[in-house]
C-alpha atoms as a PDB file:
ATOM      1  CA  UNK A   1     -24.670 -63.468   9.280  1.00  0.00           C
ATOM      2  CA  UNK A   2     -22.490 -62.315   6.154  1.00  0.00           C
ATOM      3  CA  UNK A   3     -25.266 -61.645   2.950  1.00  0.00           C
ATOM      4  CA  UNK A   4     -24.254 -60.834  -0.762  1.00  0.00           C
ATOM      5  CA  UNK A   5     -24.980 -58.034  -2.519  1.00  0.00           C
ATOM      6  CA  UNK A   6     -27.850 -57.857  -4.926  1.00  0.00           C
ATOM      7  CA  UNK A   7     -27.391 -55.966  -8.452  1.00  0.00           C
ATOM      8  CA  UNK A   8     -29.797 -52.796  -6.973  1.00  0.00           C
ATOM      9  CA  UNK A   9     -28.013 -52.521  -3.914  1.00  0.00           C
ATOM     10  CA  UNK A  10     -24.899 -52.428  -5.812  1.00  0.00           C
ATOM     11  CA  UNK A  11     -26.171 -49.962  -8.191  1.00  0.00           C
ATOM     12  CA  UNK A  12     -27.095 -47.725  -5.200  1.00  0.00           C
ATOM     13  CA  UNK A  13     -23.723 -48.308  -3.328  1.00  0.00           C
ATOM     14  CA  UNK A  14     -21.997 -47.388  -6.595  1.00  0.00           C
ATOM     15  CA  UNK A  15     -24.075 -44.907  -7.113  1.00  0.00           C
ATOM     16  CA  UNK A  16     -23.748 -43.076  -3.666  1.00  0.00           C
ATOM     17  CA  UNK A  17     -19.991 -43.776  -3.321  1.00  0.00           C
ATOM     18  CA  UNK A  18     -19.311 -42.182  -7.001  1.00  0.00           C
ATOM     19  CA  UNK A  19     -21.817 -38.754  -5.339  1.00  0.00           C
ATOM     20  CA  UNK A  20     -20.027 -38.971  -2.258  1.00  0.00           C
ATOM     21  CA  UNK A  21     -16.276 -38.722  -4.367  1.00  0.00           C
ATOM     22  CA  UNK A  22     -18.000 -36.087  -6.585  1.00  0.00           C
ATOM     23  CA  UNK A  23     -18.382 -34.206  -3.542  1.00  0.00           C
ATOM     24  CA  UNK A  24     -15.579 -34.367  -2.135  1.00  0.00           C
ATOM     25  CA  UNK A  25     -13.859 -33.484  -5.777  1.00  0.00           C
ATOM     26  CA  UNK A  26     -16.142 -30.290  -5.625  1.00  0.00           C
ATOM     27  CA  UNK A  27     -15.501 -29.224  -1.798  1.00  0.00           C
ATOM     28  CA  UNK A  28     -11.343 -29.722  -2.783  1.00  0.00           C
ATOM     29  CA  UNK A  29     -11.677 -27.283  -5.788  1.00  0.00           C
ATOM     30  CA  UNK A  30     -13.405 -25.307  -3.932  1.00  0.00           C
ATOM     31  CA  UNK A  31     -10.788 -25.137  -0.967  1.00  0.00           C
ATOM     32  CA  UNK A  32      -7.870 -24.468  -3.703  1.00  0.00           C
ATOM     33  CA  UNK A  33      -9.992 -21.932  -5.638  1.00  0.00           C
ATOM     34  CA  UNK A  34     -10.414 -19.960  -1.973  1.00  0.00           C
ATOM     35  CA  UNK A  35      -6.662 -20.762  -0.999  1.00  0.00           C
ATOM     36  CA  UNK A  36      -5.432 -19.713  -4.496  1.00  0.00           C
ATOM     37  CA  UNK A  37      -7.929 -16.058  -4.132  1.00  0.00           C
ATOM     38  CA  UNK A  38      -6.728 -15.678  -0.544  1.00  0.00           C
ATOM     39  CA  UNK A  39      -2.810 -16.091  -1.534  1.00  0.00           C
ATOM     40  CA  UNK A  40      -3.689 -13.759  -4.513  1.00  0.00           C
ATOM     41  CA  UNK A  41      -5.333 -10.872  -2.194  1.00  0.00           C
ATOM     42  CA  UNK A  42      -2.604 -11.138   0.336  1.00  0.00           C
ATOM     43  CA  UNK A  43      -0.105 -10.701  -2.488  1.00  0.00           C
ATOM     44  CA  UNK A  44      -1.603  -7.914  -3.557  1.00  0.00           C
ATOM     45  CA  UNK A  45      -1.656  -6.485  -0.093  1.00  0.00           C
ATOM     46  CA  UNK A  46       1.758  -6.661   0.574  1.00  0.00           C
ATOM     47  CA  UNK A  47       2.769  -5.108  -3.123  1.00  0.00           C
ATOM     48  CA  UNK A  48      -0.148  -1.779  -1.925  1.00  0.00           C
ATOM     49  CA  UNK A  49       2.050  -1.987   1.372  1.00  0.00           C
ATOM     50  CA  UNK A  50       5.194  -1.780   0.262  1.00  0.00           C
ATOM     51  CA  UNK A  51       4.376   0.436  -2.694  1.00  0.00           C
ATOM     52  CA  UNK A  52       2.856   2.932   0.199  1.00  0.00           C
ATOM     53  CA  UNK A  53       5.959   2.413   2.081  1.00  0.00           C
ATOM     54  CA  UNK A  54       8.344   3.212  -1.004  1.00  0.00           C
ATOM     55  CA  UNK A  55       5.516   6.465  -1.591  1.00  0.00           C
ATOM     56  CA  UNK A  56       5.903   7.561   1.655  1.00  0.00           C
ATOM     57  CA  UNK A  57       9.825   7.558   1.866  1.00  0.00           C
ATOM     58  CA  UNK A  58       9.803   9.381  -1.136  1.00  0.00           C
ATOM     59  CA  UNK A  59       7.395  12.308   0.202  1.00  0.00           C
ATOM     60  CA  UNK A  60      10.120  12.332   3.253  1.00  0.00           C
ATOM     61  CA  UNK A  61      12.960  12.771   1.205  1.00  0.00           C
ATOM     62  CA  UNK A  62      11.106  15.183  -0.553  1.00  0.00           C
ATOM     63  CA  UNK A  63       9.709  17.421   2.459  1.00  0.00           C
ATOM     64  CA  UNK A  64      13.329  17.049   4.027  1.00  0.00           C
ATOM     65  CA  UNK A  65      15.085  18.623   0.567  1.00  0.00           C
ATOM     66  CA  UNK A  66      12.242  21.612   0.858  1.00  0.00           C
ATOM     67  CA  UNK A  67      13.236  22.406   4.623  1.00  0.00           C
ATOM     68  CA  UNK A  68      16.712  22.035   3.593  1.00  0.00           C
ATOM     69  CA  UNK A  69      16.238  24.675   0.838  1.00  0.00           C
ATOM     70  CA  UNK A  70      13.796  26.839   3.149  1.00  0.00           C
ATOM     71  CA  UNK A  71      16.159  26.927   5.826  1.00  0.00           C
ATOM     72  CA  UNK A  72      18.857  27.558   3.619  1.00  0.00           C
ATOM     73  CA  UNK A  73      16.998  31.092   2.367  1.00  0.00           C
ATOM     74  CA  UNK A  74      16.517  31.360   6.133  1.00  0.00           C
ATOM     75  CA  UNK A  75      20.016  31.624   6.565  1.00  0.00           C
ATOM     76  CA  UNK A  76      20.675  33.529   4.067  1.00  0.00           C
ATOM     77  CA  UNK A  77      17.678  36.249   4.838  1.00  0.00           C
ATOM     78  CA  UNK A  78      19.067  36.154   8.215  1.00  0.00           C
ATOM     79  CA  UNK A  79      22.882  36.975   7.190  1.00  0.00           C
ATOM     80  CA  UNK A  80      21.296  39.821   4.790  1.00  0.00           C
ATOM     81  CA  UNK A  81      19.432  41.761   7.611  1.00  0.00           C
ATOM     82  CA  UNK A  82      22.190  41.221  10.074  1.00  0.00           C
ATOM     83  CA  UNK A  83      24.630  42.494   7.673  1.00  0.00           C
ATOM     84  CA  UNK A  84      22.226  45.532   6.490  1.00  0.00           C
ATOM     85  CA  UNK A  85      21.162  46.220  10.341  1.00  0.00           C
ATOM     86  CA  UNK A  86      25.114  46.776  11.158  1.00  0.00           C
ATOM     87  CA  UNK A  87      25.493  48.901   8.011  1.00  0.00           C
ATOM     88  CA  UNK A  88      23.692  52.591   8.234  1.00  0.00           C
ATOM     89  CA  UNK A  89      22.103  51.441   4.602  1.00  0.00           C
ATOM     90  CA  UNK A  90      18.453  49.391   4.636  1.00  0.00           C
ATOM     91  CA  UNK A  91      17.904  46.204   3.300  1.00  0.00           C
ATOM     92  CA  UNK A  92      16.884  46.135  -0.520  1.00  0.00           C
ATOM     93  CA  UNK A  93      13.094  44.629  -0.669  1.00  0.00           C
ATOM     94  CA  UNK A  94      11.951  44.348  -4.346  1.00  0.00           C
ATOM     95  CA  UNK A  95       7.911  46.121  -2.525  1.00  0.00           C
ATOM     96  CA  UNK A  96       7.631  49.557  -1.746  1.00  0.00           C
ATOM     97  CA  UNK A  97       5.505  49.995   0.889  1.00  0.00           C
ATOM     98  CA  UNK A  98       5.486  54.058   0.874  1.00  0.00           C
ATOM     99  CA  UNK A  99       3.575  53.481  -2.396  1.00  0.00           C
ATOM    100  CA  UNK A 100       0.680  51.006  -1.429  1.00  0.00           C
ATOM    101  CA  UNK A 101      -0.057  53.223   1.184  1.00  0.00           C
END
């Protein structure tokens, strides 16, 4: 048994189908606005990552330079007492310890 329609029960299809697409406008803003946040955080992970990364190469570069230098005066300490040890002279050190004590 088919009926019609009557103009209220129209108005309060219309009425809940025009809410129901309202909502469904809001919840799909909603969904971009936390996809668009999400993409945006993530992107800003991966920059702080990579800028750490780049950071942290550039403190190993720099502590390998310093051990290269410090084992460079090393070496060259080294060749200095060896060569004043097989010499009857003693090495020059810029303290004198006879007068601090």
């Amino acid at each position: 048994m088919l009926r019609s329609l009557v103009g209220s029960e129209m108005c309060i299809r219309d009425s809940l189908t025009l809410s129901y697409e309202r909502t469904l406008e809001a919840d799909v803003q909603m969904q971009e606005s936390v996809i668009a946040n999400l993409t945006s955080a993530l992107q800003r992970s991966a920059d702080e990552r990579e800028d750490m990364a780049k950071r942290a190469k550039e403190r190993e570069e720099l502590l390998e330079s310093t051990m290269d230098d410090l084992r460079s005066q090393l070496e060259a300490c080294t060749l200095q007492l060896a060569a004043a040890t097989s010499s009857s002279s003693q090495p020059q050190c810029p303290i004198d310890y006879q007068q601090h004590h």
